[in-house]
Structure formats: C-alpha cells, structure tokens
Protein backbone atom coordinates (compact mmCIF):
# COMPACT_ATOMS: atom_id res chain seq x y z
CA UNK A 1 -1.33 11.97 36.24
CA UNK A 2 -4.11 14.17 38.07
CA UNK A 3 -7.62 13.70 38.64
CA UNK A 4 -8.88 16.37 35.99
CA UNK A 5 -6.42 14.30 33.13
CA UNK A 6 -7.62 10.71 34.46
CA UNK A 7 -11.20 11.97 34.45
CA UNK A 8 -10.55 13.02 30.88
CA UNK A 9 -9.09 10.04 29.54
CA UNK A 10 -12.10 8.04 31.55
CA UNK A 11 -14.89 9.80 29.53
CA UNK A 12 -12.93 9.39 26.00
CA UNK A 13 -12.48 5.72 26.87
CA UNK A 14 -16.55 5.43 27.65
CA UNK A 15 -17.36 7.07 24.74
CA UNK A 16 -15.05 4.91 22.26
CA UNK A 17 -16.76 1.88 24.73
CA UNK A 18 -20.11 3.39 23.88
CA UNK A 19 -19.57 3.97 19.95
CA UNK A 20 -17.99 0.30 19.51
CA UNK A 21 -20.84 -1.67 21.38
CA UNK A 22 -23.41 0.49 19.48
CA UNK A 23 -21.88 -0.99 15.71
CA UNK A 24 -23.99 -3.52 14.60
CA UNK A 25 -24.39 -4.35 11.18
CA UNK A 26 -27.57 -5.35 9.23
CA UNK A 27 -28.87 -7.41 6.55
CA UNK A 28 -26.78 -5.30 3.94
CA UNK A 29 -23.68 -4.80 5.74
CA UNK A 30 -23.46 -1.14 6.81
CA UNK A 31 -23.22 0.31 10.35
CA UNK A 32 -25.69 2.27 11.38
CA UNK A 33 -24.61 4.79 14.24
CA UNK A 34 -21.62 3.01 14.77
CA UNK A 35 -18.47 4.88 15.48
CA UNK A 36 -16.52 4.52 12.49
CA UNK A 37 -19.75 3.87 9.68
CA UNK A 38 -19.68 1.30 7.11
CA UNK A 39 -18.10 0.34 3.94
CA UNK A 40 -21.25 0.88 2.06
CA UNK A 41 -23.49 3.85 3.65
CA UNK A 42 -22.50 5.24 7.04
CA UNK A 43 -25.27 7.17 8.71
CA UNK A 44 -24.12 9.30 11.29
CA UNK A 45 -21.28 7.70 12.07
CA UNK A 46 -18.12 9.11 13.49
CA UNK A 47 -16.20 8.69 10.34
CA UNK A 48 -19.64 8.60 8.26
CA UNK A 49 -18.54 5.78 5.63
CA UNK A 50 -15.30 5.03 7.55
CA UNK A 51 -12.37 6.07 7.44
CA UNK A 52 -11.23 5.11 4.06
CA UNK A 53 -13.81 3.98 3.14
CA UNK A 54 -16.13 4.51 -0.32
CA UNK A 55 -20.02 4.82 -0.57
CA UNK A 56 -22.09 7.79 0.51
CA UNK A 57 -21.45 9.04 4.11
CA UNK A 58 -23.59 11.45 5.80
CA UNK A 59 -23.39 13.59 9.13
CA UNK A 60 -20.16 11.75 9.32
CA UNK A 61 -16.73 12.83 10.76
CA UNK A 62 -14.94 12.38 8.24
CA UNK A 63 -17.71 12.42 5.67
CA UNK A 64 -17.21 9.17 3.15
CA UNK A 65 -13.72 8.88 4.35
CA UNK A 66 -10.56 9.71 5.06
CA UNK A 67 -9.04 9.42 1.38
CA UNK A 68 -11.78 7.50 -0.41
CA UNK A 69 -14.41 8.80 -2.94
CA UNK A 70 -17.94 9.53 -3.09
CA UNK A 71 -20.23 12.03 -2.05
CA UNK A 72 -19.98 12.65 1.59
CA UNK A 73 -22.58 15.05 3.44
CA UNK A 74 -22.18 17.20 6.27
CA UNK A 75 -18.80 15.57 7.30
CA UNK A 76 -16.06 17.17 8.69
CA UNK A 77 -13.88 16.55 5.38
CA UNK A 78 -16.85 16.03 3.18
CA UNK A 79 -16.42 13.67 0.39
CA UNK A 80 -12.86 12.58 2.48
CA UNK A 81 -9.46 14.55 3.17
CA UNK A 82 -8.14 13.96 -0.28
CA UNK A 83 -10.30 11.93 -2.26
CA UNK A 84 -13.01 13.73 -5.46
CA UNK A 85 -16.33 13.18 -5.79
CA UNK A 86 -19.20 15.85 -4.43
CA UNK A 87 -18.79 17.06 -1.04
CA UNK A 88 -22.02 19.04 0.92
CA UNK A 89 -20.82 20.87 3.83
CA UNK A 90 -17.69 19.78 4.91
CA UNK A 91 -15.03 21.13 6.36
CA UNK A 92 -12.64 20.31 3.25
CA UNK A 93 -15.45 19.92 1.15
CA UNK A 94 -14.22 17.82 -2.05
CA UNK A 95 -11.27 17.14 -0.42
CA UNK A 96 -7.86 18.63 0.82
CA UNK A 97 -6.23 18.11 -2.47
CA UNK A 98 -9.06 16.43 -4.67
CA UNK A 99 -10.28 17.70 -7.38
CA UNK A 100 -14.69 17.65 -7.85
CA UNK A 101 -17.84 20.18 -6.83
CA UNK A 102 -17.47 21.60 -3.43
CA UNK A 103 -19.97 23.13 -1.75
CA UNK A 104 -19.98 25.13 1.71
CA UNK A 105 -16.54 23.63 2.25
CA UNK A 106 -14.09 25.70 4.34
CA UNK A 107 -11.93 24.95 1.39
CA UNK A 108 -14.35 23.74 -1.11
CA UNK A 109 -13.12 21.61 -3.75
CA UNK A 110 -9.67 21.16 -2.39
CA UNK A 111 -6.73 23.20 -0.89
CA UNK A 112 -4.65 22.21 -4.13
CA UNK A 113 -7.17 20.82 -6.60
CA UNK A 114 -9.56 22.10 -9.38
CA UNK A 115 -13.04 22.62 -9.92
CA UNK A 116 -16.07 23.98 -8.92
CA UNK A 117 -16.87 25.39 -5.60
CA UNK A 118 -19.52 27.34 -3.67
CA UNK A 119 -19.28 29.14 -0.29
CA UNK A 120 -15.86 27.70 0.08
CA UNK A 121 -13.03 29.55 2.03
CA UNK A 122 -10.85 28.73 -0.07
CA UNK A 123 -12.44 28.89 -3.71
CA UNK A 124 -11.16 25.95 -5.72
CA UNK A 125 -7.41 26.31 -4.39
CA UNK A 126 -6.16 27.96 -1.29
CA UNK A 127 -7.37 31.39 -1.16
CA UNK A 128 -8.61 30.90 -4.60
CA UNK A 129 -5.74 31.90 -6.43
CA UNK A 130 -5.68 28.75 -8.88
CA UNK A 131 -8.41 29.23 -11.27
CA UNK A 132 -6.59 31.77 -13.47
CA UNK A 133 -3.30 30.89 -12.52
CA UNK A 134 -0.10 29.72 -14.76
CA UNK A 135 0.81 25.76 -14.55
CA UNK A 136 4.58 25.56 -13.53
CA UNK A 137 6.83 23.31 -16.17
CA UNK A 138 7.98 19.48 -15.70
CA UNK A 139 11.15 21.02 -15.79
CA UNK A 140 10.68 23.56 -13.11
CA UNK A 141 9.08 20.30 -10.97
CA UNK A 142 12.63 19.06 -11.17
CA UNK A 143 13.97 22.25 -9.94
CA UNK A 144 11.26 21.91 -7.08
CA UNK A 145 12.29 18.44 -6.09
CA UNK A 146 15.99 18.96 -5.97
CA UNK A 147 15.82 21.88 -3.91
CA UNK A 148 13.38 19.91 -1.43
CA UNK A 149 15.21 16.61 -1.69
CA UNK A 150 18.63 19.42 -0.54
CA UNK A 151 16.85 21.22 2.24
CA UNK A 152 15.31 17.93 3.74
CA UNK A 153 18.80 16.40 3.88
CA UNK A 154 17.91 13.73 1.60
CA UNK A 155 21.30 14.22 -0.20
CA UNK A 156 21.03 10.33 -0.82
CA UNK A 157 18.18 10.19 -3.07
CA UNK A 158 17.41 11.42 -6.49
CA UNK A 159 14.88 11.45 -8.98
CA UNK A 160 13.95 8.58 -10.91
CA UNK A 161 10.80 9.87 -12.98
CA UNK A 162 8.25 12.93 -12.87
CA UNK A 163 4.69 12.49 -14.25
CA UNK A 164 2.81 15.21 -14.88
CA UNK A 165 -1.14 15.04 -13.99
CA UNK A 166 -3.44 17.73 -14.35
CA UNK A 167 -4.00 17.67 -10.35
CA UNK A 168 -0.30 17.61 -9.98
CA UNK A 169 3.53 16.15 -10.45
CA UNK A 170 4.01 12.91 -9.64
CA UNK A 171 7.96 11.87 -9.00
CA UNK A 172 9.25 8.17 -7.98
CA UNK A 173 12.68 8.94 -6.13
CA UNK A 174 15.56 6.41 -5.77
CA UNK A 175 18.46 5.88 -3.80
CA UNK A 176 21.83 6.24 -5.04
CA UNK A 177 23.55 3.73 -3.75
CA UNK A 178 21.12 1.09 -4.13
CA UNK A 179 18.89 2.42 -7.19
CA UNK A 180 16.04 1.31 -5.39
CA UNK A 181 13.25 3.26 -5.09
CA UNK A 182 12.88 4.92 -1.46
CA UNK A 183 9.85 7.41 -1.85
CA UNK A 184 7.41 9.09 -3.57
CA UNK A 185 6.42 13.05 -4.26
CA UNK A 186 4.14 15.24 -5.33
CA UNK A 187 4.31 19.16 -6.72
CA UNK A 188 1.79 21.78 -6.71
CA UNK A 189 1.18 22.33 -10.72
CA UNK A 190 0.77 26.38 -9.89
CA UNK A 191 3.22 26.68 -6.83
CA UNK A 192 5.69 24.09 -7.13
CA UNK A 193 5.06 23.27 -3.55
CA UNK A 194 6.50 19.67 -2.85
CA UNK A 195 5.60 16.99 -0.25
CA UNK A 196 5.30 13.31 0.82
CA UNK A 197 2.36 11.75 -1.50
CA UNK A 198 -0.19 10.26 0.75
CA UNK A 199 -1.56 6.49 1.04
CA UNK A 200 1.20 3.47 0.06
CA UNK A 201 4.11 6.15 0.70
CA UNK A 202 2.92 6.97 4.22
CA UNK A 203 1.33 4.19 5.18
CA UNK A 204 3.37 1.15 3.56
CA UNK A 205 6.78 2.00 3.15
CA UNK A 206 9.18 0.28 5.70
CA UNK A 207 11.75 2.09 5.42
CA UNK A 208 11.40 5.78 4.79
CA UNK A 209 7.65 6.31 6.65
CA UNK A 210 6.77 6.85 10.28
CA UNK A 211 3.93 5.87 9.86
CA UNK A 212 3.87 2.23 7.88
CA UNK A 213 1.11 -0.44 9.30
CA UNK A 214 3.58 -3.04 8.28
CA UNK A 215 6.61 -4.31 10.01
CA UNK A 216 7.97 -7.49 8.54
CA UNK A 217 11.02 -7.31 6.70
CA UNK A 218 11.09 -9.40 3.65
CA UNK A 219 8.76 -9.18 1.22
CA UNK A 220 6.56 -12.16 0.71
CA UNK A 221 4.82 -10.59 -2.91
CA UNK A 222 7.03 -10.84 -6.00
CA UNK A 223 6.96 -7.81 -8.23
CA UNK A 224 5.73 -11.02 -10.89
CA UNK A 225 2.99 -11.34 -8.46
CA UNK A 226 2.47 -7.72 -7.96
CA UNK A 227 1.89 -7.26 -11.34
CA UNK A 228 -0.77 -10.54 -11.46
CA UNK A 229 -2.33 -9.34 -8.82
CA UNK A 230 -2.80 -5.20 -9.86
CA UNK A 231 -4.46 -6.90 -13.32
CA UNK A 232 -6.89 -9.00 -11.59
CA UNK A 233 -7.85 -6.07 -9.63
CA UNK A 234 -8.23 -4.14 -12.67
CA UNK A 235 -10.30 -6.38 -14.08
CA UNK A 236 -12.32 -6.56 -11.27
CA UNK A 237 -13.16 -3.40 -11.28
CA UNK A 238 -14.28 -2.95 -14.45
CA UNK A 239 -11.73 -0.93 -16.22
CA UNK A 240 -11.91 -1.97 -20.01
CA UNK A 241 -8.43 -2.01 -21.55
CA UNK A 242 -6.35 -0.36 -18.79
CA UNK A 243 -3.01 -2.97 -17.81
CA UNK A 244 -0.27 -3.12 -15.79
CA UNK A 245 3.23 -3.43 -17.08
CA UNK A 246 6.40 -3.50 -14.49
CA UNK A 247 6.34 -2.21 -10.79
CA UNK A 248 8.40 -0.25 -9.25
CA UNK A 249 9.59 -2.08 -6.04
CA UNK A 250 9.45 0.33 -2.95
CA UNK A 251 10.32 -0.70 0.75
CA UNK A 252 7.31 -2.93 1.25
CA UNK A 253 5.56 -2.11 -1.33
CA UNK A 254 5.34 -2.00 -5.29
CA UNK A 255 3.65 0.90 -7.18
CA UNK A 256 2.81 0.04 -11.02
CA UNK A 257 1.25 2.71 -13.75
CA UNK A 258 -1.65 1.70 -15.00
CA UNK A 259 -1.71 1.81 -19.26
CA UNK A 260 -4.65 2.61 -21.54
CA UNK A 261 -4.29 3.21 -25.14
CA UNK A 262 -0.41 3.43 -25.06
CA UNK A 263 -0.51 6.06 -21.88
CA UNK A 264 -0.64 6.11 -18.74
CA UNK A 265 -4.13 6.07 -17.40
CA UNK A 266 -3.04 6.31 -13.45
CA UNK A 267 -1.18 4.23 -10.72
CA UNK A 268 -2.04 1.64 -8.06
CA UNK A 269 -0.06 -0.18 -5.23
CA UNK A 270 0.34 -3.64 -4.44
CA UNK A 271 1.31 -4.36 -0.38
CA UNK A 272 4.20 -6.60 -0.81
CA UNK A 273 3.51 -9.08 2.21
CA UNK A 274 -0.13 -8.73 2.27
CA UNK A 275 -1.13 -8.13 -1.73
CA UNK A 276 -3.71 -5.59 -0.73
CA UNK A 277 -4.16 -2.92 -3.53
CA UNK A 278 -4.41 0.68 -2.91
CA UNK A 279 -5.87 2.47 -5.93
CA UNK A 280 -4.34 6.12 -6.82
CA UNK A 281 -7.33 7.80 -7.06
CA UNK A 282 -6.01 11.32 -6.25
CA UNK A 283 -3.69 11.80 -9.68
CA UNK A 284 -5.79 13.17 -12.56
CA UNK A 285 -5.36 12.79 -16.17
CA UNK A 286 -2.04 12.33 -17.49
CA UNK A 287 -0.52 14.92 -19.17
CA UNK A 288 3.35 13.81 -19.85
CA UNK A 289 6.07 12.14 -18.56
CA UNK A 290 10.01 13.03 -17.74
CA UNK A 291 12.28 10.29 -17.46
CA UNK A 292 15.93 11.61 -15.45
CA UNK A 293 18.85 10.09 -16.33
C-alpha cells in the first residue's frame, strides 16, 4: 500500500471518527448532525433520517433513507432510493423505483414508477417514456421471467405465483426439486424488464443473496409464528381490517400477503431467526393475481 492510498484511507477513517463522536441524541431521540441521522428527523446528517429509516430527512445523503418513506429534502436520493412519499431535490427524487411527487430529481419520481414530477431527468420513468405508455400483460410477465430465470442459469427454479401491482409484477419463484421457495422478482409493467426485488430478498435470504445480514442456519421463527407475529405488527400499525393468512417460507425468511376485503392489500416479511418485520412498501395497489401450475 503507498503513502497517497494510506493517507486516503487515514482521512476517511477521521472523518467516519469525526461523524460518529459528533451523534448525540436529545430529549426526543433524533441525531442531530450525526453521520447517519435519526429515526425520527435527521438534520443534516449523512444519511439525513438514516439509512432506512422513516421521518422527514433534510440536507441528508440519502435524504429520509435508503428504502424508507417520507419526504426527504435536498438528499442525494430524496425521499430514499426506492421508497414514495415527496422528494425536494434529490438526486432520485421520489425514489429509484417509487412511485409519489418528484421534484428537481435527476429522475424525479422514480426510474420505474409513476407520478408526478418536475425538473426531473427522467420525467416520471426513465427518459419519460412511461406516462403514455402500454402496460405489458401478466402473461407476457411470465414470458419475461422464464426467459430471465434461462439466461441467468437458474434452470432450477420456476415460478410459483405473479402478482400484478400497478408499480409492477411481483413473482415468488421456487425450486424444483425442493418446492421451496428460493427468490423473489419483479417486472417493469411497460418494459418487462426483470430483476432481484429489493429488501428481505437481498438482504435476508441465506441461500440465494450475497448480500444477507444473517448467517445462522436453522430457522428459529415458525411460519405459525411468522404469521402471529406479521398480525401484531399490523395491528400495531394501525391498519383496520388488513390480515395475514399463510407465509411463504424463503431461506431465512417468510414473506406473507397482506388481505383486505378478500384481496390482497400488499406484502410484508417476517426474519425467521430474529422476527423483525420488513414492510413492502414499494408494491402499489393490487391489480390481479396468476397462480402457475
């Protein structure tokens, strides 16, 4: 290592030093120019309300977070890479693939979501080409996932189910030879564009993600006690007549559709050794669902 790299990785470590020993919270909890914000209102922190976290996050790096909601001012992402809500001068400005008002955003309300934007690069969609566009089909989804599922050399896996939101296709994907779930999807609605759905998929699963905070093997959270716990969290937070029904059991983690009035009213994930819930906030309304045989 030379002395111009050692210098370099010197002055990153004093600033991280720097940022950490300048956190300090107050009477109501939030971190005022602290490096990462607060889980309530982060002011001028590095990732304004953290990094996934919710609340109102201004001159923040990441805005009010990483994936989370709110309205996020001046951040790099704005109101977060992929979450909606209103986001004021952010790079992504309502998000990367959220859907919600966008305003001086390099791509304004979302590189693959809907809504309305100002100043943005990219319009509402990426060059924005999605306003007047055509939806693709649930059936042409399929076709999408197949062909992804062939050229990714995931020859093992198939598809399970495909819900259609308005923000996207959703698909749960199973293994053959197991018929356990393995992954989840989602599609571009307009150009049938497929990748890795963010949050539990990435950042859970033990099996099929790079990327998983979670490295014990067995499963300490019964999909009985998935489904207890996804209800109280429900009714925690204040969602009148939405339940949980069964959960899908993915490597180290369980995802469960959430039920209103007879329909599915979105999706949450239960941590299978911890029981922390992640909240699918990124989905939409429900428009209809394919089951594959």
């Amino acid at each position: 290592m030379n002395v111009k790299t050692i210098a370099i990785v010197a002055a990153i470590l004093v600033i991280i030093g720097a940022g950490i020993a300048m956190a300090r919270p107050n009477s109501e909890n939030n971190f005022w120019n602290s490096m990462m914000g607060g889980l309530n209102n982060g002011i001028n922190g590095m990732m304004g309300s953290g990094m996934m976290g919710t609340g109102n996050g201004n001159s923040g790096m990441m805005g009010s977070g990483m994936m989370r909601t709110g309205d996020g001012n001046g951040g790099m992402m704005g109101s977060g890479m992929m979450g909606a809500g209103n986001g004021n001068g952010g790079m992504m400005g309502s998000g990367m693939m959220g859907a919600g008002n966008g305003n001086s955003g390099m791509m304004s309300s979302g590189m693959m979501g809907t809504g309305s934007s100002f100043e943005g690069c990219g319009g509402s969609g990426t060059a924005g080409v999605f306003n007047d566009a055509t939806p693709i089909t649930i059936d042409q989804a399929e076709a999408s996932i197949n062909t992804y599922l062939e050229n990714t050399g995931k020859t093992g896996l198939e598809i399970a189910e495909i819900i259609e939101f308005d923000n996207h296709f959703y698909a749960g994907i199973k293994e053959k030879s197991t018929d356990n779930y393995a992954i989840e999807l989602l599609v571009n609605r307009y150009t049938g564009s497929v990748f890795p759905e963010m949050g539990p998929n990435m950042m859970w699963n033990t099996k099929y993600s790079h990327m998983n905070w979670n490295t014990q093997g067995t499963d300490t959270v019964t999909e009985e006690q998935a489904i207890e716990i996804a209800q109280k969290y429900l009714d925690t937070a204040a969602q009148p007549g939405t339940e949980v029904e069964g959960a899908d059991a993915f490597y180290g983690y369980y995802t469960l559709e959430v039920i209103k009035d007879g329909n599915v009213y979105g999706m949450l994930s239960v941590n299978a050794n911890t029981g922390a819930v992640w909240y699918h906030n990124w989905h939409g309304t429900f428009i209809r669902i394919l089951e594959v045989e």
